[in-house]
Protein backbone atom coordinates (compact mmCIF):
# COMPACT_ATOMS: atom_id res chain seq x y z
CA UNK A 1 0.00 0.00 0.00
CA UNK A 2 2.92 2.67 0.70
CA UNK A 3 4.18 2.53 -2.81
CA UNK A 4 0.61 2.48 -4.49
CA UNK A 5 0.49 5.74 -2.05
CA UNK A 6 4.06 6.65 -3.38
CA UNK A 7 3.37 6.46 -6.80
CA UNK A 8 -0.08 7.88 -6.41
CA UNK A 9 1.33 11.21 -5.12
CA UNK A 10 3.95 11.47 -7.99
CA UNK A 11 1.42 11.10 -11.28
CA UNK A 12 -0.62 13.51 -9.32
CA UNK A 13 2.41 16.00 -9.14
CA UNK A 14 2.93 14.80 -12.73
CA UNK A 15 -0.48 16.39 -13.10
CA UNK A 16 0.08 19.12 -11.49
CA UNK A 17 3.73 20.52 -13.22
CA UNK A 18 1.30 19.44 -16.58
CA UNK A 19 -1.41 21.98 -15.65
CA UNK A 20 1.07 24.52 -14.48
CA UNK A 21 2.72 24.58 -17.74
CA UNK A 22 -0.51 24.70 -19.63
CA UNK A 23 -2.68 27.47 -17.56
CA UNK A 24 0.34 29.85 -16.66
CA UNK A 25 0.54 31.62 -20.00
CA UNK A 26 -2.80 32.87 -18.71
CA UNK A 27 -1.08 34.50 -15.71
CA UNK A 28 1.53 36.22 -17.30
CA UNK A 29 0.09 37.42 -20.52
CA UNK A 30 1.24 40.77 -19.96
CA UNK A 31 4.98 40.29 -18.88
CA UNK A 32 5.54 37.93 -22.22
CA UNK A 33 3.63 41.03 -24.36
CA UNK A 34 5.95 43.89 -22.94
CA UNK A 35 9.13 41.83 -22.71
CA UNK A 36 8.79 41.20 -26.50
CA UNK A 37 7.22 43.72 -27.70
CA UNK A 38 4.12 41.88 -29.19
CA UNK A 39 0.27 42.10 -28.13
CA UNK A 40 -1.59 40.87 -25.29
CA UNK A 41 -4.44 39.38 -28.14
CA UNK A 42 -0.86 37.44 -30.06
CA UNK A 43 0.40 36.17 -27.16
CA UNK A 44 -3.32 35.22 -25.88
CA UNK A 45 -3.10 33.01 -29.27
CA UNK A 46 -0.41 31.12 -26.89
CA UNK A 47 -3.69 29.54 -25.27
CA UNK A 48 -5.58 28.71 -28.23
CA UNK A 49 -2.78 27.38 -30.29
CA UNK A 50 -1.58 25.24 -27.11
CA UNK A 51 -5.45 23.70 -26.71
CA UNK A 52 -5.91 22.84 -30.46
CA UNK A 53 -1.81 20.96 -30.57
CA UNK A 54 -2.65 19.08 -27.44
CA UNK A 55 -5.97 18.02 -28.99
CA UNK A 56 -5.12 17.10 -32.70
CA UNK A 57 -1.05 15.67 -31.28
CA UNK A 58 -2.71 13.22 -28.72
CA UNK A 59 -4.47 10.26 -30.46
CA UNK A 60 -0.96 10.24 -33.17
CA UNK A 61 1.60 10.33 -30.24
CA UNK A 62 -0.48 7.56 -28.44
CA UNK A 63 -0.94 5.61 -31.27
CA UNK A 64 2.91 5.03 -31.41
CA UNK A 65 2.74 3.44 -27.89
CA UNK A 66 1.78 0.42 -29.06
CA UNK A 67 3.52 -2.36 -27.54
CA UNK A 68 6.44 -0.42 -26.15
CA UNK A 69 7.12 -0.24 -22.50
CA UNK A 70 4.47 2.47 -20.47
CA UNK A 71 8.02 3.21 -18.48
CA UNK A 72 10.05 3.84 -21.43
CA UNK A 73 7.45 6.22 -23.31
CA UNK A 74 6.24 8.33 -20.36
CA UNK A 75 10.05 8.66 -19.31
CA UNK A 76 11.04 10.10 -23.20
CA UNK A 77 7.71 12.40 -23.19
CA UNK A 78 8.97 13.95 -20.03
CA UNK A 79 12.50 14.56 -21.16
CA UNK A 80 11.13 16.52 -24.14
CA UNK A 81 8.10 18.27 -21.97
CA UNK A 82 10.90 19.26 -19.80
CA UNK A 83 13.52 20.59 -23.13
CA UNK A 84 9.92 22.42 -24.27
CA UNK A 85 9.27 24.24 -21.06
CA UNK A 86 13.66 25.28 -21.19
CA UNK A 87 12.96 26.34 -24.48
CA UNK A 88 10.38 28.41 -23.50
CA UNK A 89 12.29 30.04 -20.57
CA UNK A 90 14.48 31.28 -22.75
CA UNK A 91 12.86 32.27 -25.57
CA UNK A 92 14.39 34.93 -27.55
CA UNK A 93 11.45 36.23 -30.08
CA UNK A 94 7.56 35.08 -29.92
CA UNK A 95 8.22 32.42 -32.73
CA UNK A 96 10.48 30.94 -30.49
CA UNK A 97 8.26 30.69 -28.03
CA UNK A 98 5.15 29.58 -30.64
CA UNK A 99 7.50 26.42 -31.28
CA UNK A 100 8.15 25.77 -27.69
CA UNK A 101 4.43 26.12 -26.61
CA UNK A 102 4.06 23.49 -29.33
CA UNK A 103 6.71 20.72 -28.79
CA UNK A 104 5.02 20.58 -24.98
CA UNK A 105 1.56 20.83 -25.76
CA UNK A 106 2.12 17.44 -28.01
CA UNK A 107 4.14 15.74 -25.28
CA UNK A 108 1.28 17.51 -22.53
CA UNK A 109 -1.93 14.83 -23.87
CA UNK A 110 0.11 11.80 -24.25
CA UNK A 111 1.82 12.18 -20.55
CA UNK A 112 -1.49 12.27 -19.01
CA UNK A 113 -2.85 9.72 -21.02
CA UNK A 114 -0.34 7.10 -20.06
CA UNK A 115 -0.13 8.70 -15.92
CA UNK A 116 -4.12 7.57 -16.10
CA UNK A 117 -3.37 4.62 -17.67
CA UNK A 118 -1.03 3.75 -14.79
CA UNK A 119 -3.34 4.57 -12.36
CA UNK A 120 -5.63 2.36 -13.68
CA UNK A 121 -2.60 -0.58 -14.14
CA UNK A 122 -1.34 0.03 -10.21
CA UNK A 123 -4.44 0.67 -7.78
CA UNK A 124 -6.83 -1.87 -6.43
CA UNK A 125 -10.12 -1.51 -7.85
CA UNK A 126 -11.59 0.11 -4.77
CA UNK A 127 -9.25 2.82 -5.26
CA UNK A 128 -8.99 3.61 -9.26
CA UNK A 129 -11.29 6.16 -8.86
CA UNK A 130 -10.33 7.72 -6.33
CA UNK A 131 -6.82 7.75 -7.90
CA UNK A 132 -8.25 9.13 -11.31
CA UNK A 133 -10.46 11.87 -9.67
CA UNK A 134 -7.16 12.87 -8.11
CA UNK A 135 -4.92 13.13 -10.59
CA UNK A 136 -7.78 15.37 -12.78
CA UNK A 137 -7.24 17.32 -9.43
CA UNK A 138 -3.95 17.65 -10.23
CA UNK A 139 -5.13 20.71 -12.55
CA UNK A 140 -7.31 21.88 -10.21
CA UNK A 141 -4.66 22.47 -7.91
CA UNK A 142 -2.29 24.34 -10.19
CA UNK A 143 -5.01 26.58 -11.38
CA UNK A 144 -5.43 26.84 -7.31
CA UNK A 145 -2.19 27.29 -6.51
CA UNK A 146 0.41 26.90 -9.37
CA UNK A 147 -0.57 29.19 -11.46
CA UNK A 148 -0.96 32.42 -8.88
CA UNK A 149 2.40 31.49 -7.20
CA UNK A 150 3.71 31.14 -11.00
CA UNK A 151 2.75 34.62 -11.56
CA UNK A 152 4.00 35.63 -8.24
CA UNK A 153 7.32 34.99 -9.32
CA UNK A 154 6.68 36.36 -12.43
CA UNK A 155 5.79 39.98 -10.87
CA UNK A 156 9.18 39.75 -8.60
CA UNK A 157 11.85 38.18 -11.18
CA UNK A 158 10.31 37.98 -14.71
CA UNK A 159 7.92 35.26 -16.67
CA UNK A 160 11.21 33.82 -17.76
CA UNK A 161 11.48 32.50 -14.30
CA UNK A 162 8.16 31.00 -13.90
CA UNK A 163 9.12 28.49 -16.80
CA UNK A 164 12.36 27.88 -14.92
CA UNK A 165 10.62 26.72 -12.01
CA UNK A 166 8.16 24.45 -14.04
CA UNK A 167 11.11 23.10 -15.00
CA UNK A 168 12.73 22.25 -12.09
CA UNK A 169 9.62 20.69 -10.34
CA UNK A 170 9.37 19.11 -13.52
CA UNK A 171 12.76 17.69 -13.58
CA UNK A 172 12.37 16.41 -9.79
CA UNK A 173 9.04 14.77 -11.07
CA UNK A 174 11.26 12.75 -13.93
CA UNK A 175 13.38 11.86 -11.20
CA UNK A 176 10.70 10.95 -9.22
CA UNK A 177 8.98 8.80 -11.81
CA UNK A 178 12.24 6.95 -13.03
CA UNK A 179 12.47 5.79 -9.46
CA UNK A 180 8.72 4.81 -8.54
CA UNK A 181 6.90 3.67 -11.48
CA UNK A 182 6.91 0.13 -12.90
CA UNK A 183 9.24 -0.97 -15.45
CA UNK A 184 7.51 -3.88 -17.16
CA UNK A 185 3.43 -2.47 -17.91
CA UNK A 186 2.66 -2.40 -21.23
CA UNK A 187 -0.40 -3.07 -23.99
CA UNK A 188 -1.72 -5.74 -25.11
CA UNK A 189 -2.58 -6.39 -28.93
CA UNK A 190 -5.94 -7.88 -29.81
CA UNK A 191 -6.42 -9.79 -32.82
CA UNK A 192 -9.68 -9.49 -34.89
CA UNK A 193 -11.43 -12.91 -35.79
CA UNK A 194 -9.88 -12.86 -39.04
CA UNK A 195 -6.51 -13.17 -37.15
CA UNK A 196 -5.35 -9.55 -37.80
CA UNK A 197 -4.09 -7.60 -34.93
CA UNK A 198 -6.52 -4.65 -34.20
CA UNK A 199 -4.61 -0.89 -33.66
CA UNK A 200 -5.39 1.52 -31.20
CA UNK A 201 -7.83 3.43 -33.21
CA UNK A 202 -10.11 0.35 -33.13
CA UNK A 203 -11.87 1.86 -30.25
CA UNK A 204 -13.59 4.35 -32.42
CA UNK A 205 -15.45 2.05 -33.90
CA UNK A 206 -17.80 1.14 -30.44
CA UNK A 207 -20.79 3.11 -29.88
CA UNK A 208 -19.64 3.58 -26.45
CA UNK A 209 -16.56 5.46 -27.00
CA UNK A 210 -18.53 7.50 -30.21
CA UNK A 211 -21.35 8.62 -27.52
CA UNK A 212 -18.54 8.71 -24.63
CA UNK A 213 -16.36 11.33 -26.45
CA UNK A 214 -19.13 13.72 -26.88
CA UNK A 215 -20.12 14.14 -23.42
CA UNK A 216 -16.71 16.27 -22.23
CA UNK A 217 -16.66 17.79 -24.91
CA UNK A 218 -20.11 18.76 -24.49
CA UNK A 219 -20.38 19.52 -21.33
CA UNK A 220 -17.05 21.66 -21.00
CA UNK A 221 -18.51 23.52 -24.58
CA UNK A 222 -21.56 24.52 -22.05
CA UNK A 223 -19.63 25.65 -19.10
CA UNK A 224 -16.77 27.55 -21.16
CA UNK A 225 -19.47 29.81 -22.43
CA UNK A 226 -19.39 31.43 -19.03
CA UNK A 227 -16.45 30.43 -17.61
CA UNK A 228 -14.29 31.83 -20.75
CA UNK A 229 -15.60 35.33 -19.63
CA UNK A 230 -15.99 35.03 -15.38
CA UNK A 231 -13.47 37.63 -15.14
CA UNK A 232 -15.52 40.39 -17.20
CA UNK A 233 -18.52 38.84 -15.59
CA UNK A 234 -17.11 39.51 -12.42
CA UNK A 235 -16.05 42.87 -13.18
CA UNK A 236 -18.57 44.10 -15.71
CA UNK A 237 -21.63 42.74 -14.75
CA UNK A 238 -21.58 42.51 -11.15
CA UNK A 239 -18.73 45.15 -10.53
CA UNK A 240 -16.43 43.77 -7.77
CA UNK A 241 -13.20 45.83 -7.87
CA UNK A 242 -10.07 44.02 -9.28
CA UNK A 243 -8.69 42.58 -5.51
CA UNK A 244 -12.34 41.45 -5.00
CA UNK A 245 -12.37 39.42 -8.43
CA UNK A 246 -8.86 37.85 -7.99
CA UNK A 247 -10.50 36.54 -4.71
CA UNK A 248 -13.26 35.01 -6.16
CA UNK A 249 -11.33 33.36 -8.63
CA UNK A 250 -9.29 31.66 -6.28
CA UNK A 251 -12.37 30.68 -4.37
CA UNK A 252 -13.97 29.40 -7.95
CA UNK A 253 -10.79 27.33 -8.37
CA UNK A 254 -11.44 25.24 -4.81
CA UNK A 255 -14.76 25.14 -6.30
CA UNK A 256 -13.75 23.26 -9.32
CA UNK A 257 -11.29 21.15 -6.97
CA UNK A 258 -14.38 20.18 -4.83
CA UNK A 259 -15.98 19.12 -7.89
CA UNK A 260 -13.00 16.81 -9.11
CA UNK A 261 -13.25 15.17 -5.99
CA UNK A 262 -17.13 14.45 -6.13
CA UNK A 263 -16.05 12.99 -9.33
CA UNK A 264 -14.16 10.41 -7.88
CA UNK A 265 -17.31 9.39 -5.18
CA UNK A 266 -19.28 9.61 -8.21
CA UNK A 267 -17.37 6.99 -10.19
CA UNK A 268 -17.21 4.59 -7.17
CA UNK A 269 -21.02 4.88 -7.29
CA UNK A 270 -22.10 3.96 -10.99
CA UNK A 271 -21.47 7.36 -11.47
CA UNK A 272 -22.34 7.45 -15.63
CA UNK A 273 -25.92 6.28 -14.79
CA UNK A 274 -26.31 9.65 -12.29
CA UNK A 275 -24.82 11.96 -15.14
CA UNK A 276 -28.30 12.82 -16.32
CA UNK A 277 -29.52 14.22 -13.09
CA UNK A 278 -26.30 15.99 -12.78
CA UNK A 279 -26.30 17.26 -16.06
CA UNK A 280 -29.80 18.25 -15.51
CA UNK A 281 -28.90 20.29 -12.88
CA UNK A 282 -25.78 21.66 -14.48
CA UNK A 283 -28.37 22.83 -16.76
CA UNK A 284 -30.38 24.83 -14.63
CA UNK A 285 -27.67 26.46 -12.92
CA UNK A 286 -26.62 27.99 -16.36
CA UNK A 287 -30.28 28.51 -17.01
CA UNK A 288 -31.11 30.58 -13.87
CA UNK A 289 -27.56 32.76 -14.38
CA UNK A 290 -28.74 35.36 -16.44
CA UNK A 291 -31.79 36.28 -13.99
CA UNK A 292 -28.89 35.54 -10.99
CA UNK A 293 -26.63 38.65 -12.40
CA UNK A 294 -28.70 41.14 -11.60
CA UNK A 295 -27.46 40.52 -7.61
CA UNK A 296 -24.04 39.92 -6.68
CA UNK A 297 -24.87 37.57 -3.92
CA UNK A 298 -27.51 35.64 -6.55
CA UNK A 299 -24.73 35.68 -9.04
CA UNK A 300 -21.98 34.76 -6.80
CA UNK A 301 -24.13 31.86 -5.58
CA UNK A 302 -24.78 30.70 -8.95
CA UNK A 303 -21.41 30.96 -10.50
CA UNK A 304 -19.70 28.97 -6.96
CA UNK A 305 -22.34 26.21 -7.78
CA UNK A 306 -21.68 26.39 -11.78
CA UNK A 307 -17.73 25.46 -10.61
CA UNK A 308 -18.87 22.94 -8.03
CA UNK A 309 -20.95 21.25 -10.82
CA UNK A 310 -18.10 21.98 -13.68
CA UNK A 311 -15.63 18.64 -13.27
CA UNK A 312 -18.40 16.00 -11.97
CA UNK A 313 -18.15 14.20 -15.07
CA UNK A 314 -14.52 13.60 -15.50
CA UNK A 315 -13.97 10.65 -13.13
CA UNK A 316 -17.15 8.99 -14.67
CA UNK A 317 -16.56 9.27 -18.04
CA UNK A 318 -12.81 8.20 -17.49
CA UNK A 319 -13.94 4.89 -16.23
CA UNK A 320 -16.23 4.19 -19.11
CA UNK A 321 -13.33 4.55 -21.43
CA UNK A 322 -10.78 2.44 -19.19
CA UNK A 323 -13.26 0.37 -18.74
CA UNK A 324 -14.38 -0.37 -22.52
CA UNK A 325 -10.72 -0.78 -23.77
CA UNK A 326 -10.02 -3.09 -20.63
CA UNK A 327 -12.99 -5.38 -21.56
CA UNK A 328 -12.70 -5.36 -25.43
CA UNK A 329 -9.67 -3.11 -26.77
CA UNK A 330 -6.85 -3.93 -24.59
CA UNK A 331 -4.88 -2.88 -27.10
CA UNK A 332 -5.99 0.82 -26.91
CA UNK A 333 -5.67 1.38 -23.23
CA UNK A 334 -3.34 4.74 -23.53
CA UNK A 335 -5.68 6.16 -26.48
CA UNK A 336 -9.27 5.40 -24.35
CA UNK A 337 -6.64 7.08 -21.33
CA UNK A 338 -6.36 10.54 -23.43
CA UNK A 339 -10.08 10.79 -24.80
CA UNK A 340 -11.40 12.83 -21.57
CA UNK A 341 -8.27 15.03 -22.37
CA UNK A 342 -8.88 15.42 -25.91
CA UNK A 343 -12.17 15.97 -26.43
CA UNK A 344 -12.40 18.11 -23.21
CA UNK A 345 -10.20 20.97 -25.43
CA UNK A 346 -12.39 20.71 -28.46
CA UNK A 347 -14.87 21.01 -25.87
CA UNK A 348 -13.12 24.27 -24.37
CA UNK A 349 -12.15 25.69 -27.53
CA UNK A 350 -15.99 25.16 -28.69
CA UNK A 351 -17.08 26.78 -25.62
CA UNK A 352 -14.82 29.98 -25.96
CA UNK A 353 -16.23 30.53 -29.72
CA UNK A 354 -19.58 30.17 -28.61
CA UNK A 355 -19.17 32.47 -25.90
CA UNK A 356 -17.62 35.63 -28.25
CA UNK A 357 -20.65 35.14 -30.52
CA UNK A 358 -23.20 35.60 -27.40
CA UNK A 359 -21.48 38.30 -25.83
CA UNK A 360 -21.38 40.06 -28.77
CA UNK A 361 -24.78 39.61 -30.03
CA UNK A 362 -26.12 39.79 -26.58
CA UNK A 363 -24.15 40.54 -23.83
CA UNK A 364 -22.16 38.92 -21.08
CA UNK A 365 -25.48 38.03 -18.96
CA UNK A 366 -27.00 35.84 -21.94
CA UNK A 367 -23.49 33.48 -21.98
CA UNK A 368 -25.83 31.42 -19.38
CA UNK A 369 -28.74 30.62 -21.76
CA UNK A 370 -25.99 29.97 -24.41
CA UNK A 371 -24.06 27.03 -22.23
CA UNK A 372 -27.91 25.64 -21.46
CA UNK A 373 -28.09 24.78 -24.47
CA UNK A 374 -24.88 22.51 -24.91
CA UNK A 375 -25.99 21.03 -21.54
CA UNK A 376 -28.98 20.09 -22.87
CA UNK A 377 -27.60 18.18 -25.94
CA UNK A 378 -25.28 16.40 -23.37
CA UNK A 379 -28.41 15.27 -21.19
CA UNK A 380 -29.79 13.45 -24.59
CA UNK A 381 -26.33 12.20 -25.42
CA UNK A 382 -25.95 10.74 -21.68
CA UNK A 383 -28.94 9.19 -21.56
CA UNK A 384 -28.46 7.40 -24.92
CA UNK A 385 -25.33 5.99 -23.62
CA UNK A 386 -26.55 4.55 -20.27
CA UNK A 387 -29.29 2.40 -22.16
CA UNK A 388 -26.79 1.13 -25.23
CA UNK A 389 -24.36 0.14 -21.99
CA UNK A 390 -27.65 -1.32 -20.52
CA UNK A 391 -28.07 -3.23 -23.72
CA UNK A 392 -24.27 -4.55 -23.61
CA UNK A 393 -24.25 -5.73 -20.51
CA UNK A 394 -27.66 -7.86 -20.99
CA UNK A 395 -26.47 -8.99 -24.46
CA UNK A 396 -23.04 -10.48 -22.77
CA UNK A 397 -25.27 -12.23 -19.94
């Protein structure tokens, strides 16, 4: 049990130097734009660019796991997320830094993909979700806590020196992982009843994983609508003073760690066969926002329980995937590993669009009505999955 604890706590700092190199751009937007002399909207591209390489990269990078070692890949991913985040401390023009963003957002997906696979390989089964919803906390945390004390240092000795201290938390997580993780895990390959050996992408022929993908992607589409523009929100429509929002945001980030965590008791509960209430309810928060604004403490309630209600289907929908590929694609354990990942930044990039068009057609306190409306597409979606999984599990009887 101590080194299932060990090695527990080091993929969720893996997480957690993996979200700290993702969100921090966010935090020092400004510093990057004066230093070289670009603007805030380019280097805000950082973001976008990042999300779309991390999305597209993923299923290619997995799909060249195939039989290899799980030790051996996630050890060579790290070395190069670690050479990406150097090259972007010293970055000595924007394209510079364009290239570096990219080489570790397509090393970023695949790292997380095979950490969840390992958490899936090395805890008992009583604790797999508890392990999953923790390392999807991993984010949480350095959006929590990362990412301020990343701009912290920032303020005092330059962005450059944010990056260097990703990278040396980074570097003592490679260490870490050489050290802890098992050597010998690895994928399976299944062979088709013609005798062929099925690939990774196999998996995207099962109804499960086509319905599966949708609902992250969905669901985070819904929320993003808001949460892309909580700070204007914040600002705009309810008027808190700039030390007043940074506040709330902090306290919106233990929200959304709160909700990874319900995840988890979710998941240990037949958690994808409660998604429609919660999505129902998800629903209705964004549904009642717009009326909410006109009072801060109606709009602060509403937005704290939006946050609480944001992450309650990633520990879930991670277990259908493992689960599918365990039962029937063995061979495409790391790729079912990365599809919360994936489609969860098409789902975030969807989101963001969506939300420009409704706050400029009709301002920032219609973004609610706008994210009701993925979240009601995701209900459907949800509760067409639960009976075709019904109708699996009678058919193999």
């Amino acid at each position: 049990m101590t080194t299932f604890k060990f090695r527990s706590y080091v993929l969720i700092l893996l997480a957690f130097v993996l979200g700290c190199s993702e969100f921090i751009i966010v935090g020092v937007l400004d510093d990057i734009a004066s230093q070289l002399h670009v603007g805030v909207s380019t280097v805000g591209l950082l973001v976008t660019i990042f999300a779309l390489v991390y999305a597209v990269s993923t299923p290619f990078v997995n799909a060249l796991v195939r039989q290899h070692r799980f030790y051996n890949f996630i050890l060579i991913l790290m070395a190069i997320f670690i050479f990406g985040n150097i090259l972007t401390a010293f970055s000595s023009t924007y394209l510079v830094l364009v290239i570096a963003r990219v080489v570790t957002a397509i090393v970023s997906g695949p790292l997380i993909s095979i950490a969840l696979t390992f958490a899936n390989e090395i805890a008992p089964m009583d604790k797999k979700a508890w392990l999953v919803s923790w390392i999807f906390s991993g984010f949480s945390i350095a959006s929590v806590f990362g990412v301020p004390i990343g701009t912290w240092i920032s303020t005092l000795a330059g962005w450059r020196m944010s990056f260097v201290a990703i990278t040396v938390v980074s570097v003592l997580t490679f260490i870490l992982m050489l050290l802890s993780l098992p050597k010998d895990l690895r994928q399976h390959a299944k062979k088709s009843q013609s005798g062929n050996k099925q690939g990774s992408l196999a998996l995207f022929k099962d109804r499960r994983i086509q319905l599966g993908v949708l609902l992250p992607m969905l669901t985070l589409a819904g929320v993003y609508v808001v949460y892309t523009y909580l700070r204007p929100i914040l600002s705009q429509q309810l008027n808190f003073s700039a030390s007043a929002v940074t506040i709330i945001l902090f306290v919106y980030g233990f929200m959304s760690l709160i909700s990874n965590q319900l995840s988890g008791r979710l998941a240990n509960h037949n958690g994808l066969a409660k998604m429609p209430k919660v999505f129902t309810i998800e629903g209705v928060i964004l549904l009642l926002l717009p009326f909410a604004l006109f009072n801060r403490i109606t709009g602060l309630l509403v937005l704290m329980a939006l946050g609480v209600c944001m992450y309650l289907h990633n520990s879930p929908v991670q277990m259908h995937f493992l689960a599918v590929a365990e039962a029937d694609y063995p061979q495409s354990m790391v790729m079912a590993s990365s599809l919360n990942s994936i489609f969860a930044n098409f789902g975030i990039a969807l989101g963001s669009a969506t939300g420009g068009l409704v706050v400029d057609h009709f301002g920032l306190a219609a973004t609610g009505f706008g994210g009701a409306i993925y979240l009601a597409i995701t209900l459907v979606v949800v509760i067409w999955l639960n009976r075709i999984n019904q109708q699996h599990q009678q058919s193999h009887q």
